[in-house]
Protein backbone atom coordinates (compact mmCIF):
# COMPACT_ATOMS: atom_id res chain seq x y z
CA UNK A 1 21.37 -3.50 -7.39
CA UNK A 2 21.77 -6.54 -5.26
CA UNK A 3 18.82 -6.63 -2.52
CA UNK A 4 20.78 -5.39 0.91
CA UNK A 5 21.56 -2.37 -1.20
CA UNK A 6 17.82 -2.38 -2.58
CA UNK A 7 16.27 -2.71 1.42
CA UNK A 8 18.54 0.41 2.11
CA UNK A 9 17.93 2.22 -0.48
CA UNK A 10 13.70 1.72 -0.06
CA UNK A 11 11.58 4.54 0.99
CA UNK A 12 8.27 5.75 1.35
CA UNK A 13 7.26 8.19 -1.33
CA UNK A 14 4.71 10.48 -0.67
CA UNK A 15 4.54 12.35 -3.87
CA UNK A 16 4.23 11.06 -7.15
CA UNK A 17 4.51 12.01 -10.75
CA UNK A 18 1.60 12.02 -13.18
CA UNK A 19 3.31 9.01 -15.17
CA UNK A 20 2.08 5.54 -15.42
CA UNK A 21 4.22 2.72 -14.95
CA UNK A 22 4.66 0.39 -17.73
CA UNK A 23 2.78 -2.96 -17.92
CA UNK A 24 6.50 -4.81 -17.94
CA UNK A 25 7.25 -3.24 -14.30
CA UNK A 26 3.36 -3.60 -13.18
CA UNK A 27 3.99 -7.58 -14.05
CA UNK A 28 7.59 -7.56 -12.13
CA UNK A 29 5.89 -6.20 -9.07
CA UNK A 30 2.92 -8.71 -9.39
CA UNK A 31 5.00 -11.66 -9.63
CA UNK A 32 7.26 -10.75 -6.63
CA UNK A 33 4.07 -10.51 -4.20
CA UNK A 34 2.79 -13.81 -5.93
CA UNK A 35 6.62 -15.53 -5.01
CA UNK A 36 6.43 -14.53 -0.95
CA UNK A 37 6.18 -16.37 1.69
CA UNK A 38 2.56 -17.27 2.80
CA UNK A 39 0.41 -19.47 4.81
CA UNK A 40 -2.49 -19.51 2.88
CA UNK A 41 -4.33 -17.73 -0.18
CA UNK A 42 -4.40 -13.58 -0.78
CA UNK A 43 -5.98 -12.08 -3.65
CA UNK A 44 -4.24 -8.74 -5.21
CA UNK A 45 -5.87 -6.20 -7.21
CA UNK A 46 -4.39 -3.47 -9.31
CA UNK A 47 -6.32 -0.57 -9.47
CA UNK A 48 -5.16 1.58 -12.43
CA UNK A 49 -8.78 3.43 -13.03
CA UNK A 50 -8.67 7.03 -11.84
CA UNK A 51 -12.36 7.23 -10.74
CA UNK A 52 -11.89 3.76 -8.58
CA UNK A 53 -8.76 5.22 -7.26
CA UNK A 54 -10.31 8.77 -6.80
CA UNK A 55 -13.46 6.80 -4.70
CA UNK A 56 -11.20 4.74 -2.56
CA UNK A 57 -9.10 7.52 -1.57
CA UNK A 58 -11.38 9.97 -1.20
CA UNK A 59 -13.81 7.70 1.30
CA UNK A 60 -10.72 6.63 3.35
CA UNK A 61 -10.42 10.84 3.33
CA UNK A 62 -13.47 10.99 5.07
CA UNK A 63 -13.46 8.34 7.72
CA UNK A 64 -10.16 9.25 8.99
CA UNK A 65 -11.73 13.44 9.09
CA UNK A 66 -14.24 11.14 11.72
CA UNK A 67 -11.79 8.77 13.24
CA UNK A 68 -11.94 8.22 16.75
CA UNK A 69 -7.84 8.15 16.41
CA UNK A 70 -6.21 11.25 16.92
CA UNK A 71 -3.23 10.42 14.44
CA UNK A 72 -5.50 9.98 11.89
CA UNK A 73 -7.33 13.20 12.20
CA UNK A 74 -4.41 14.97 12.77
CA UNK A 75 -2.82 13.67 9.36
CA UNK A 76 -5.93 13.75 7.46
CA UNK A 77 -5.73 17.69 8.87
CA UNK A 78 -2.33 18.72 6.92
CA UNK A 79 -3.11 21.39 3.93
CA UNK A 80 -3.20 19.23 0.47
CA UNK A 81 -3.54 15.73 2.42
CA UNK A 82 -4.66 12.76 -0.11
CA UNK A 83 -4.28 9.41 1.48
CA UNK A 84 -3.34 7.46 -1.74
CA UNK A 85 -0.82 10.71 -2.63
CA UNK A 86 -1.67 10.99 -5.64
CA UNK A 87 0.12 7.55 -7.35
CA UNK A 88 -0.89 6.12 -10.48
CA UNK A 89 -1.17 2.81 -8.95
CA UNK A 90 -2.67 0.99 -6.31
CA UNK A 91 -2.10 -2.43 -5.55
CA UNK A 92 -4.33 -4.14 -2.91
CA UNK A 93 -3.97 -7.35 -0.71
CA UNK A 94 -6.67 -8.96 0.82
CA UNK A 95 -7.14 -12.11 2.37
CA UNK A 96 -9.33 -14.01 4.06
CA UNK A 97 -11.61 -12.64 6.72
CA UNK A 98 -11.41 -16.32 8.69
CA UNK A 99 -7.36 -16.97 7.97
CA UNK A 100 -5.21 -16.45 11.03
CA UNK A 101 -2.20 -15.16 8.84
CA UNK A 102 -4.08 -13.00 6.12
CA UNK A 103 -2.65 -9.87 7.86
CA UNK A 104 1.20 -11.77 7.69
CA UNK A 105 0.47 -13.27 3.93
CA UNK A 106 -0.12 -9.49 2.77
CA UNK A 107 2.48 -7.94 4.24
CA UNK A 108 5.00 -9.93 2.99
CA UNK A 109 3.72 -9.97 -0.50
CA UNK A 110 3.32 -6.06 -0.07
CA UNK A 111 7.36 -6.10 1.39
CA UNK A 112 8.49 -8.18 -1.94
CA UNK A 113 6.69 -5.81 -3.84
CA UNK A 114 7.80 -2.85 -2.37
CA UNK A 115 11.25 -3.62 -2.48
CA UNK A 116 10.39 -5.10 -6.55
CA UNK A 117 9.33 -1.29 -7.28
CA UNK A 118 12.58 0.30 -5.86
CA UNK A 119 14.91 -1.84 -7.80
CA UNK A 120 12.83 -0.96 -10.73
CA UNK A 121 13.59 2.32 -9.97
CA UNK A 122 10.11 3.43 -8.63
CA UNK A 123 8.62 4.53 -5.59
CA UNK A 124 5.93 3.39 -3.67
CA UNK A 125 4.85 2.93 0.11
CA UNK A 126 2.76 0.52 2.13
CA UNK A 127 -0.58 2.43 3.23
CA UNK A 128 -3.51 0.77 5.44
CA UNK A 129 -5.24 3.80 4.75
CA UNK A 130 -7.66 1.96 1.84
CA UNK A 131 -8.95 -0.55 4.89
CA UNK A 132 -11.02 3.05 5.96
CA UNK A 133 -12.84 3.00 2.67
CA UNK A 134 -12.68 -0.73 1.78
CA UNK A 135 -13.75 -2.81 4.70
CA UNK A 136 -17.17 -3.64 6.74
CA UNK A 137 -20.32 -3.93 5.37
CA UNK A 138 -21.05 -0.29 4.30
CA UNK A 139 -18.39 -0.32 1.99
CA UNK A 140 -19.09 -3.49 0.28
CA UNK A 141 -20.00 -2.04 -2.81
CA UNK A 142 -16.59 -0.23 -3.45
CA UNK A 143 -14.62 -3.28 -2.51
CA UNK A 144 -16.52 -5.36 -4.84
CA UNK A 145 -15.53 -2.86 -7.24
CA UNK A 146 -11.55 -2.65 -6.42
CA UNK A 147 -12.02 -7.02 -6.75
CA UNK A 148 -12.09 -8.04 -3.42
CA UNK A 149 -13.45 -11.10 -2.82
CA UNK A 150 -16.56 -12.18 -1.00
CA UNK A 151 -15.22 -13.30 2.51
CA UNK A 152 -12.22 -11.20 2.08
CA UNK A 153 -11.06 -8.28 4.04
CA UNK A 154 -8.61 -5.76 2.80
CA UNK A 155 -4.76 -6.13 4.82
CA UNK A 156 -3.07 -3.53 3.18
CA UNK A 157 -1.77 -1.77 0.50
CA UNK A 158 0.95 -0.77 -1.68
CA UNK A 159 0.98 2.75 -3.96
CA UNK A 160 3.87 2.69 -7.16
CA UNK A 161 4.56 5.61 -9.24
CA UNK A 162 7.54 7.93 -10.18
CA UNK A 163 8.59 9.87 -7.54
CA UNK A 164 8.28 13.27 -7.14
CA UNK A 165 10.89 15.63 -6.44
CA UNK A 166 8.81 17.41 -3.76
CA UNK A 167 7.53 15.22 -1.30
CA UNK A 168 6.19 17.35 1.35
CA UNK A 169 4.35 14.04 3.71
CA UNK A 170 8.12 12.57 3.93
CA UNK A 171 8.05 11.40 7.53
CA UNK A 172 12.19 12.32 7.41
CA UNK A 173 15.39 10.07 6.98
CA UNK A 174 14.80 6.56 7.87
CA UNK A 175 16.68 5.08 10.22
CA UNK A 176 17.15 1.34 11.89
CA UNK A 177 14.38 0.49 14.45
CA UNK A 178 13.66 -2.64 16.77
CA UNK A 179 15.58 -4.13 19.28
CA UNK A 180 18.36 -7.12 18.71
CA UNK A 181 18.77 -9.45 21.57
CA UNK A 182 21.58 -13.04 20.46
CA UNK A 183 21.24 -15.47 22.40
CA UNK A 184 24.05 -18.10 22.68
């Protein structure tokens, strides 16, 4: 698929099948957040292990149950709720704490490999969610363990998998947003 039909066709999956993706698709979605457009380094991590995975999600489970923001509790509060829903994968961009444009550098690597994934077929999403369980100082020793860098502070992150048929945290049909303003 050429990419204007791959941005259109991109979603966020919610829902995932029990089926890992192969190394040859893991390496096509590495090397097309390694090719975006940055101002300075990011590290990515792929977290295949299902304990790490299991740890990450379930800690960023438990600060948004004792967020001060009500959207989070209110998510966190729908029956069956996992914030990493329950992909295989879970790809991680961090950057430097210091760097003015880690936050930019990550999402655009995150955006290259989103839209990598859907014309692989696969689904995936961007999630900030892992930032609960991956950032400060108290959870130092779980971000050492997902390979996050001294000096580094999680951005962002990106889940793959196979999608699931049911996909009951769909947000609905996507649709255009933002304002366009031409000037002449």
């Amino acid at each position: 698929m050429d990419i204007s039909e791959t941005i259109r066709k991109r979603k966020s999956v919610r829902a995932y099948l029990d089926k890992p993706v192969s190394e040859e698709d893991l390496a096509k979605i590495v090397e097309a957040g390694r090719w975006a457009p940055n101002a300075g380094a990011f590290q990515i991590s792929v977290i295949h292990n299902v304990g790490l995975r299991k740890r990450i999600n379930d800690r960023a489970h438990d600060a948004m149950v004792h967020s001060k923001i009500e959207f989070l509790r209110q998510r966190v509060s729908l029956p069956g709720y996992e914030p990493l829903y329950g992909a295989p994968m879970l790809i991680l961009l961090s950057g430097p704490t210091e760097a003015p444009h880690s936050t930019a550098n990550a999402a655009l690597a995150a955006e290259n490999m989103i839209l990598e994934a859907t014309g692989l077929g696969l689904g995936s999403c961007y999630v900030v969610s892992p930032a609960l369980a991956l950032n400060g100082e108290k959870n130092r020793d779980l971000a050492q363990e997902a390979g996050i860098p001294d000096g580094y502070t999680l951005q962002c992150g990106v889940i793959v998998g196979y999608a699931a048929a049911e996909n009951k945290f769909s947000v609905g049909e996507r649709t255009m947003k933002g304002s366009v303003d031409i000037i002449d």
